[in-house]
PDB file of N, CA and C in Angstrom:
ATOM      1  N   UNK A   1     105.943 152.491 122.076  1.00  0.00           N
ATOM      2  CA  UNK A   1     105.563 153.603 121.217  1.00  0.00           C
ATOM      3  C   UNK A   1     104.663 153.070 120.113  1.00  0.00           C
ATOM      4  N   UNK A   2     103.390 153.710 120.037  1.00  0.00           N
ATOM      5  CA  UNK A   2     102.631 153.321 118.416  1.00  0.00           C
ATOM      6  C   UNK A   2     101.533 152.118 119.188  1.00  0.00           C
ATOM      7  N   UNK A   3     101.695 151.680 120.438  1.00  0.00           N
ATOM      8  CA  UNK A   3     100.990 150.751 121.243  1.00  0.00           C
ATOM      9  C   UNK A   3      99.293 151.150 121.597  1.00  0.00           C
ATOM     10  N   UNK A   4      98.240 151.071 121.499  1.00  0.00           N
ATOM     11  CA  UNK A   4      96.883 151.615 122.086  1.00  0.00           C
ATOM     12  C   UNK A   4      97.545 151.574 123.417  1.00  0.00           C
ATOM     13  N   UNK A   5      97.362 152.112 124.279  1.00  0.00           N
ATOM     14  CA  UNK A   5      97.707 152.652 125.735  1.00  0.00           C
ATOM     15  C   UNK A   5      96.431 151.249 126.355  1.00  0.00           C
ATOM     16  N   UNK A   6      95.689 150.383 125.820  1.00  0.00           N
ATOM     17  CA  UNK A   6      95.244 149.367 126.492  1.00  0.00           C
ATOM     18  C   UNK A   6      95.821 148.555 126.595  1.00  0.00           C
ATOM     19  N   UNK A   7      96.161 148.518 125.211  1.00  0.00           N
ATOM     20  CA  UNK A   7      97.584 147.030 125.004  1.00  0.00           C
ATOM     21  C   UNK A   7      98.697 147.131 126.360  1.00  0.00           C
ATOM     22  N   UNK A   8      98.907 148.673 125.800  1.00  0.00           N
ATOM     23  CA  UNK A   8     100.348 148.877 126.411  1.00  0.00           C
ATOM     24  C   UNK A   8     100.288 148.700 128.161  1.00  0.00           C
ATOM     25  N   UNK A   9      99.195 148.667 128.885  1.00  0.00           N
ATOM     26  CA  UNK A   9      98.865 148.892 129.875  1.00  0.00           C
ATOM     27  C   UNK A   9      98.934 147.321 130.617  1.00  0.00           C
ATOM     28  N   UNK A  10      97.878 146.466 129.623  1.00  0.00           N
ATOM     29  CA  UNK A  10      98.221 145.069 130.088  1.00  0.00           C
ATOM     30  C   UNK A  10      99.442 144.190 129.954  1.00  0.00           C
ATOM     31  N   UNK A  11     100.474 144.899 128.668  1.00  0.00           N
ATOM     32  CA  UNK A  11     101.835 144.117 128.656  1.00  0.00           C
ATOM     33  C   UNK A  11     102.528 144.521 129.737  1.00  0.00           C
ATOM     34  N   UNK A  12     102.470 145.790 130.143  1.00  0.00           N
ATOM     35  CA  UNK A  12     102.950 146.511 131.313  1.00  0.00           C
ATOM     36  C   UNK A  12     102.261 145.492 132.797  1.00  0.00           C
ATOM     37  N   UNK A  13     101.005 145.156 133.058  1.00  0.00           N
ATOM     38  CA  UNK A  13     100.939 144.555 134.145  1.00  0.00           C
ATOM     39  C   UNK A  13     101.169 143.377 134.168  1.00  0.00           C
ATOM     40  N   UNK A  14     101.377 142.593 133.104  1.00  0.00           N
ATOM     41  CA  UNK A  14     101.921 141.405 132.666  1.00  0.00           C
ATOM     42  C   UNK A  14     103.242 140.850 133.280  1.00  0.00           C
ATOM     43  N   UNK A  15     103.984 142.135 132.806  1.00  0.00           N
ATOM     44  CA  UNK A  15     105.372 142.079 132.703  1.00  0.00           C
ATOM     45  C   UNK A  15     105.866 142.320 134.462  1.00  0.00           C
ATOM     46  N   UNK A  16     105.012 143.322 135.152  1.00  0.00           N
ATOM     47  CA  UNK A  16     105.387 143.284 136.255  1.00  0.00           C
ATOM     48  C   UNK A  16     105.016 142.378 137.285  1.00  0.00           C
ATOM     49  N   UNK A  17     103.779 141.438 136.732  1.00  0.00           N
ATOM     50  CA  UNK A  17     103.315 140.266 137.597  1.00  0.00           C
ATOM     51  C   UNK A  17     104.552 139.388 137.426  1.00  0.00           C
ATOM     52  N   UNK A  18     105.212 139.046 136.430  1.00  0.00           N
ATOM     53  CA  UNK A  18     106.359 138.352 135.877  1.00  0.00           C
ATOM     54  C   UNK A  18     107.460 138.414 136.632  1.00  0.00           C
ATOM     55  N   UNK A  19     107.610 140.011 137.190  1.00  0.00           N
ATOM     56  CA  UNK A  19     108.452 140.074 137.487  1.00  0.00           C
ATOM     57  C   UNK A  19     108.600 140.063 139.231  1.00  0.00           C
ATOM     58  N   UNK A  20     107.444 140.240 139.708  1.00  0.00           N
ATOM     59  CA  UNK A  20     107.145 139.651 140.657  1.00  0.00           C
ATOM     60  C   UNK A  20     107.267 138.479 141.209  1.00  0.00           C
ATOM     61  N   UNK A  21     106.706 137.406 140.533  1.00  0.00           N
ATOM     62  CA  UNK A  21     106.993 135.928 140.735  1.00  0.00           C
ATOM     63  C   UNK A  21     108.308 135.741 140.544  1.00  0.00           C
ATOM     64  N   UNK A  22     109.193 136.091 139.940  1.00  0.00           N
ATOM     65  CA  UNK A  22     110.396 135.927 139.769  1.00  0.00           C
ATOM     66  C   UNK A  22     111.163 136.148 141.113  1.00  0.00           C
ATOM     67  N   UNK A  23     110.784 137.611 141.268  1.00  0.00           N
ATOM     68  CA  UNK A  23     111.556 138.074 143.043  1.00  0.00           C
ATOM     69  C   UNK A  23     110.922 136.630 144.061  1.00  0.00           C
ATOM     70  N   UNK A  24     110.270 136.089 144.285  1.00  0.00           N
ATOM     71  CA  UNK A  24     109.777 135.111 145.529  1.00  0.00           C
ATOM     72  C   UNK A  24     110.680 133.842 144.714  1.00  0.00           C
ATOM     73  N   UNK A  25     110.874 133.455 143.520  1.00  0.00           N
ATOM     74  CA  UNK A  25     112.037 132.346 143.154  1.00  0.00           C
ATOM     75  C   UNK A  25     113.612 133.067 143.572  1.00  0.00           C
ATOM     76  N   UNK A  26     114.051 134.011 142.950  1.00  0.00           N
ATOM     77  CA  UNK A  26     115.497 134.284 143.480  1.00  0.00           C
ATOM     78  C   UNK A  26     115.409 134.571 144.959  1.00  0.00           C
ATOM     79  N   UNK A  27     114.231 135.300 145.732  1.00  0.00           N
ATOM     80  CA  UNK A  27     114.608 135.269 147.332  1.00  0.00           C
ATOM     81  C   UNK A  27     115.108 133.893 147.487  1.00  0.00           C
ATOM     82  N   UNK A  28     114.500 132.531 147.005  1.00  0.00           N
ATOM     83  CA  UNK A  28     114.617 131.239 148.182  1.00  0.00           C
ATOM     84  C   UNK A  28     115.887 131.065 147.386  1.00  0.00           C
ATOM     85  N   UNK A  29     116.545 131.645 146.379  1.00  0.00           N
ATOM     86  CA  UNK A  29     117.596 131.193 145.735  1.00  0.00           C
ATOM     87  C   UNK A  29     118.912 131.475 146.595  1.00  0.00           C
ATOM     88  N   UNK A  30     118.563 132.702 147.062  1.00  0.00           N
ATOM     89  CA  UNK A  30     119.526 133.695 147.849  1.00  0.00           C
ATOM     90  C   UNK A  30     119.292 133.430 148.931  1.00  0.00           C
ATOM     91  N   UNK A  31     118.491 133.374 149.593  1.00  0.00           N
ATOM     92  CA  UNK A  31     118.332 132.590 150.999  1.00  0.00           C
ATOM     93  C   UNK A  31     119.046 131.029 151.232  1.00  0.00           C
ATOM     94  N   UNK A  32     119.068 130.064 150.008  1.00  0.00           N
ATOM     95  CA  UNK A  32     119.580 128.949 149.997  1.00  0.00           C
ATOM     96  C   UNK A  32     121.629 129.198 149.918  1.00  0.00           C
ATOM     97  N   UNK A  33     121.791 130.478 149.488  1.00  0.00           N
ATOM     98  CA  UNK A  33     123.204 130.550 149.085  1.00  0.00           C
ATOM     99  C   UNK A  33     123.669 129.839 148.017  1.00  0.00           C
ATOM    100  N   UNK A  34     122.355 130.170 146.726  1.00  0.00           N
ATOM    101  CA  UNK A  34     123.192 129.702 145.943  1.00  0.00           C
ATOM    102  C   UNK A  34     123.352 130.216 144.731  1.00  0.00           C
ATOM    103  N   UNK A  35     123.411 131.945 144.769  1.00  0.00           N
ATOM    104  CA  UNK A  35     123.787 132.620 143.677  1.00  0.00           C
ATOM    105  C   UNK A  35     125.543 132.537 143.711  1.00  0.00           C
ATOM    106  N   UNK A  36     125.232 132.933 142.547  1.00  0.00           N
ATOM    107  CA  UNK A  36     127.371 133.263 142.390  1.00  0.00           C
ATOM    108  C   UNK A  36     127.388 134.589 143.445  1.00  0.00           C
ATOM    109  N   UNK A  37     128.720 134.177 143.746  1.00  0.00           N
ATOM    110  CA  UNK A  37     129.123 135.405 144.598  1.00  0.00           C
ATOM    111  C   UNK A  37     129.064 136.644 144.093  1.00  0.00           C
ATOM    112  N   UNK A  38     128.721 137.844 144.730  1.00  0.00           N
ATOM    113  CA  UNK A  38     128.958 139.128 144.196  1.00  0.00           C
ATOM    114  C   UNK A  38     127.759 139.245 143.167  1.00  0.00           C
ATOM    115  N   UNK A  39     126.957 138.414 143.311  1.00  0.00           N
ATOM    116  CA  UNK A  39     125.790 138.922 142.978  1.00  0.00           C
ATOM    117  C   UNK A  39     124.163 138.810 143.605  1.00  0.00           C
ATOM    118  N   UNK A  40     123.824 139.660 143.931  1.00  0.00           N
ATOM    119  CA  UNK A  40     122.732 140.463 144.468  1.00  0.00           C
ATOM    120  C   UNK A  40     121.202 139.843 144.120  1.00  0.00           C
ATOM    121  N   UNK A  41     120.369 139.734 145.376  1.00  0.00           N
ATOM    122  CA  UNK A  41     119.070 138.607 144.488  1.00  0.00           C
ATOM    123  C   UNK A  41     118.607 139.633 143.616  1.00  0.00           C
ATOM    124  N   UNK A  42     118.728 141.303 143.470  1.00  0.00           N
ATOM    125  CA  UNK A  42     118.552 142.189 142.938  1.00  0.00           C
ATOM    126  C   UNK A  42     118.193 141.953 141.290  1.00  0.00           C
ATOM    127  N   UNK A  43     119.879 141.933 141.472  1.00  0.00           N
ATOM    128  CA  UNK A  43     120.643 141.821 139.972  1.00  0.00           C
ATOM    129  C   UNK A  43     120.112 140.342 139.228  1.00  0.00           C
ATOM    130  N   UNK A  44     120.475 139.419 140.071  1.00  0.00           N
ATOM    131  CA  UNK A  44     119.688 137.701 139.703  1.00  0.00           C
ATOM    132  C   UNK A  44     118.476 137.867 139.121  1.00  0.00           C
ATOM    133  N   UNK A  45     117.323 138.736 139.776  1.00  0.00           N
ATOM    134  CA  UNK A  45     116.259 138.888 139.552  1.00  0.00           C
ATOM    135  C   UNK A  45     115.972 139.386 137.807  1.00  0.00           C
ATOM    136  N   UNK A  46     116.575 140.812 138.065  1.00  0.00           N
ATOM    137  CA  UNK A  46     116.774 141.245 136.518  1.00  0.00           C
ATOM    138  C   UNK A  46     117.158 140.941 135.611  1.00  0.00           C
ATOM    139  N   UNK A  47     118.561 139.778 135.560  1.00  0.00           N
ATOM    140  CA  UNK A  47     119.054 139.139 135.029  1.00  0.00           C
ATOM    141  C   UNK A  47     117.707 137.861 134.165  1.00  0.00           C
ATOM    142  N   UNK A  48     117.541 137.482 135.243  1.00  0.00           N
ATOM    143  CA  UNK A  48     116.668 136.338 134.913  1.00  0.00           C
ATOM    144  C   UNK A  48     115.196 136.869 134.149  1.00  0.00           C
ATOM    145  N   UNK A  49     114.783 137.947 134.373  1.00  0.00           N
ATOM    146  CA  UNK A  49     113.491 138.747 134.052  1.00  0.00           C
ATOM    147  C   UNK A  49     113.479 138.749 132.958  1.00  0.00           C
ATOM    148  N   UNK A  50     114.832 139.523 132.168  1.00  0.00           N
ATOM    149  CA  UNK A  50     115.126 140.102 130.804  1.00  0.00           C
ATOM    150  C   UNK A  50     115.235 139.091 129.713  1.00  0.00           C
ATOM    151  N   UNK A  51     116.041 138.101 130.667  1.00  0.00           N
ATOM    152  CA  UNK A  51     116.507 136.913 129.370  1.00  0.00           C
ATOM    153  C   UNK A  51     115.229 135.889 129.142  1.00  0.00           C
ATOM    154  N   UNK A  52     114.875 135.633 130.066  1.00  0.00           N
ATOM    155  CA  UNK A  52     113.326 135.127 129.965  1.00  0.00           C
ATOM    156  C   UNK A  52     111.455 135.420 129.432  1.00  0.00           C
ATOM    157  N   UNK A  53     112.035 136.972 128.653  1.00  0.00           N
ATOM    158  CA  UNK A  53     110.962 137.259 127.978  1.00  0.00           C
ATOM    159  C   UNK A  53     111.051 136.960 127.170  1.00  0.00           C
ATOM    160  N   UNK A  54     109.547 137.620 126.912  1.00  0.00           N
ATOM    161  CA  UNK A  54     109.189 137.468 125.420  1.00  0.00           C
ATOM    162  C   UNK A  54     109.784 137.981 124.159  1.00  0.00           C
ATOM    163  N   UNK A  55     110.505 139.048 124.336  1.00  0.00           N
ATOM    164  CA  UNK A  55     111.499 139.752 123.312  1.00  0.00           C
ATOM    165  C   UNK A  55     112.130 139.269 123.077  1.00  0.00           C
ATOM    166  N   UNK A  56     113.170 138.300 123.893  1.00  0.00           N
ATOM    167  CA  UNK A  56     114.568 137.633 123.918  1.00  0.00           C
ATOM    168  C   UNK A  56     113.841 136.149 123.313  1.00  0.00           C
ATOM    169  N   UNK A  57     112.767 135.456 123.553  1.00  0.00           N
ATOM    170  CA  UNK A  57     112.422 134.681 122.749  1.00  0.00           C
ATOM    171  C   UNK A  57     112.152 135.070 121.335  1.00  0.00           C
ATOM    172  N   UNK A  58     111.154 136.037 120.884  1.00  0.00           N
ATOM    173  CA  UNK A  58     110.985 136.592 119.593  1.00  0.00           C
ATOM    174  C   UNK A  58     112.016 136.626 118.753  1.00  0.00           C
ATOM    175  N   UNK A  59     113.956 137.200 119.489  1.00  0.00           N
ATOM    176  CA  UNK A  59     114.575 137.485 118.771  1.00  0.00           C
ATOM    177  C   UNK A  59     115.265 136.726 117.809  1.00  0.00           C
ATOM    178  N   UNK A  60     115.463 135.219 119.497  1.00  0.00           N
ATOM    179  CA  UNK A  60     115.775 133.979 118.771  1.00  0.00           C
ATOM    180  C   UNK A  60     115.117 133.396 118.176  1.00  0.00           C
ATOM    181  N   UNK A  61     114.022 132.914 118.303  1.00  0.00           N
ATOM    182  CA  UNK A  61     113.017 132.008 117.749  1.00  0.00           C
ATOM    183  C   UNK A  61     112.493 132.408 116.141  1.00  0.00           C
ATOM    184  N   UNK A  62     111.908 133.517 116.584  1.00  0.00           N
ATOM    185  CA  UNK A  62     111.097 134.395 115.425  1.00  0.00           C
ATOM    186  C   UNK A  62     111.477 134.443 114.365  1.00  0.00           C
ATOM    187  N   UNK A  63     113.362 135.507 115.179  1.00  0.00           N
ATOM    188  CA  UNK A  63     113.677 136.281 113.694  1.00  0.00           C
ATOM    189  C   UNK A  63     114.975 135.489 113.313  1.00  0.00           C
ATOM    190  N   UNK A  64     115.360 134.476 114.267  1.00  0.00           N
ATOM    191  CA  UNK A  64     116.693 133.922 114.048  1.00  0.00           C
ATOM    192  C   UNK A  64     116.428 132.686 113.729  1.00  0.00           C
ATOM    193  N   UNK A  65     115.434 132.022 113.812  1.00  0.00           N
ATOM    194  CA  UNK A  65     115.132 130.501 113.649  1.00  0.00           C
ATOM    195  C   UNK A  65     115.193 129.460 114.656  1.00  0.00           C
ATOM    196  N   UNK A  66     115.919 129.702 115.972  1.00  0.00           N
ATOM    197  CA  UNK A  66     116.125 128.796 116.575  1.00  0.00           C
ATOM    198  C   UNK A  66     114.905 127.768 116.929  1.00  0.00           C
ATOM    199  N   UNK A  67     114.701 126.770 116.971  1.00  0.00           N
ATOM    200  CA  UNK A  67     113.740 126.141 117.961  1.00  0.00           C
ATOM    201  C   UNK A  67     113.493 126.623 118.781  1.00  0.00           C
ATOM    202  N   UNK A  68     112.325 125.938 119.444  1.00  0.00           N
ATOM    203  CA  UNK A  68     111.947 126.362 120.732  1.00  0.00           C
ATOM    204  C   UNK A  68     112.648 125.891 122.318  1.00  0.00           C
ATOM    205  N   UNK A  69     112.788 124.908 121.757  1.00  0.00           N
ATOM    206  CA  UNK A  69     113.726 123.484 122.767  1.00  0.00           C
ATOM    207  C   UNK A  69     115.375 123.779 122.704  1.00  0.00           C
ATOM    208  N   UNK A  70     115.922 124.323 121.263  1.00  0.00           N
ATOM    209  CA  UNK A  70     117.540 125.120 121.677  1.00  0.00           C
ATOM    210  C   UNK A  70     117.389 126.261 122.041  1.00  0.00           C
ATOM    211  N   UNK A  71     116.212 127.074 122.087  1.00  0.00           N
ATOM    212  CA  UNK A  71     116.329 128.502 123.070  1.00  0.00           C
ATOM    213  C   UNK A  71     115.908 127.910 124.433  1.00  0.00           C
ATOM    214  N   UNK A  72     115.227 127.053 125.059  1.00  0.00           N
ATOM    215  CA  UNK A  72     115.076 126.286 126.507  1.00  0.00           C
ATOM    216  C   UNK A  72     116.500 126.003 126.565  1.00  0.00           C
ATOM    217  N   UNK A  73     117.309 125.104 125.835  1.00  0.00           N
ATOM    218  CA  UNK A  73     118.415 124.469 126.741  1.00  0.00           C
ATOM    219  C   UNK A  73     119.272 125.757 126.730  1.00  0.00           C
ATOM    220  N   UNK A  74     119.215 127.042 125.751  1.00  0.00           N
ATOM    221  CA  UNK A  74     120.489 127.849 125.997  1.00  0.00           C
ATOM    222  C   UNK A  74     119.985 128.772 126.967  1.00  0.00           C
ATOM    223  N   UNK A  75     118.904 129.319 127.034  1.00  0.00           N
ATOM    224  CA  UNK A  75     118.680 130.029 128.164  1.00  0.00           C
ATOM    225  C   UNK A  75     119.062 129.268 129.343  1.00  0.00           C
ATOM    226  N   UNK A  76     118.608 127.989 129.876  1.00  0.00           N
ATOM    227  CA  UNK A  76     118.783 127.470 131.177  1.00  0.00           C
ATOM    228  C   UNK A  76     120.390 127.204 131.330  1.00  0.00           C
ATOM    229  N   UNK A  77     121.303 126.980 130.327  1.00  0.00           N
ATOM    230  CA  UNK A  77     122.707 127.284 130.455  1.00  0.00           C
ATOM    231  C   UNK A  77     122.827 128.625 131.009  1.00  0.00           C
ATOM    232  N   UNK A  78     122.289 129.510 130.064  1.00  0.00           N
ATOM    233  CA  UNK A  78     122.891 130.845 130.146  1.00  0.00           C
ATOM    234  C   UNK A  78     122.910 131.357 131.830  1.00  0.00           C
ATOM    235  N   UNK A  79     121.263 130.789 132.358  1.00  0.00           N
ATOM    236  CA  UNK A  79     121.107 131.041 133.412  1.00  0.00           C
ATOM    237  C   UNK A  79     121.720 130.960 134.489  1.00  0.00           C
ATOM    238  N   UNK A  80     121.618 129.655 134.429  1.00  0.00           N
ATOM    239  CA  UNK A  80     122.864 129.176 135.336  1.00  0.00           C
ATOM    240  C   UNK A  80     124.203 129.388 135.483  1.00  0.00           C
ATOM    241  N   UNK A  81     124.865 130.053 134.301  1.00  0.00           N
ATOM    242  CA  UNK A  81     126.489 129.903 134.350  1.00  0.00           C
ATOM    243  C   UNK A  81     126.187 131.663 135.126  1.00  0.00           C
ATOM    244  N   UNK A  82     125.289 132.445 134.556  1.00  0.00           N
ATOM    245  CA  UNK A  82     125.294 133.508 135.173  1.00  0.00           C
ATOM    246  C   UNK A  82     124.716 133.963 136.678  1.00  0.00           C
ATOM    247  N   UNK A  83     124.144 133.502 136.912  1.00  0.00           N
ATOM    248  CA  UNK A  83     123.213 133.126 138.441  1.00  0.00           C
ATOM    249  C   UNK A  83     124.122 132.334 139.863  1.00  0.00           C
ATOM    250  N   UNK A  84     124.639 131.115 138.789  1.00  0.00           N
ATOM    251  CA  UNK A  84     124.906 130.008 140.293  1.00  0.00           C
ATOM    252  C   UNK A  84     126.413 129.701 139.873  1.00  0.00           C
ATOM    253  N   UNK A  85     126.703 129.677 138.981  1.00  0.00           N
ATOM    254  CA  UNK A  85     128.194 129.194 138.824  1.00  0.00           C
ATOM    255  C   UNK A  85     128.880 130.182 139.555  1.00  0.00           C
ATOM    256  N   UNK A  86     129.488 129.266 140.686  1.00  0.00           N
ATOM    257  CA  UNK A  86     130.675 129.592 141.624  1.00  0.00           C
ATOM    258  C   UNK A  86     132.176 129.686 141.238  1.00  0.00           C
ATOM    259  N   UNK A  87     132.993 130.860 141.546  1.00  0.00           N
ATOM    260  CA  UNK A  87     134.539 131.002 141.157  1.00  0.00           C
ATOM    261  C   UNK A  87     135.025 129.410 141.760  1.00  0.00           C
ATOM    262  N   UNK A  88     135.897 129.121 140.629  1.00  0.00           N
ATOM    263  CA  UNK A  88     137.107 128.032 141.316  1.00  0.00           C
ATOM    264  C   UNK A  88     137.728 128.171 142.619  1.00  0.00           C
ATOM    265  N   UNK A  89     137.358 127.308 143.230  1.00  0.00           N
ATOM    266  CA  UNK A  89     138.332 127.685 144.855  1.00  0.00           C
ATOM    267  C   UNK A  89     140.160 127.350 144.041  1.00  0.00           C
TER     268      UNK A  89
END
């Protein structure tokens, strides 16, 4: 909202090229078997899309202070515990 509809047009094809490349990484992820169970390359996909923008960086970085290098290591935690970490047999 409040965006020139040019801006808004290229963050928009931006965001869906993004999200594109993303679907061809979780296919070989899900093809390899190695999401957590009960979850969907769907959901993986979106999962991974959202937390990996630019907003979710802005929020930490920007407005919260974090580094750039403790938002890398907590996202790639985050990722992983949510993506691939398998239930305890």
């Amino acid at each position: 909202a409040g965006v020139e509809p040019d801006v808004r047009e290229m963050w928009d094809e931006g965001e869906a090229r993004r999200y594109r490349r993303l679907s061809s990484l979780v296919a070989e992820w899900h093809a390899a078997g190695a999401l957590a169970p009960g979850l969907t390359k769907e959901e993986a996909r979106d999962v991974f899309w959202a937390l990996s923008g630019a907003d979710v960086f802005g929020l930490f970085v920007t407005l919260r202070g974090w580094s750039e290098s403790r938002f890398s290591e907590w996202l790639a935690a985050a990722l992983e515990k949510m993506l691939f970490e398998h239930a305890p047999d």
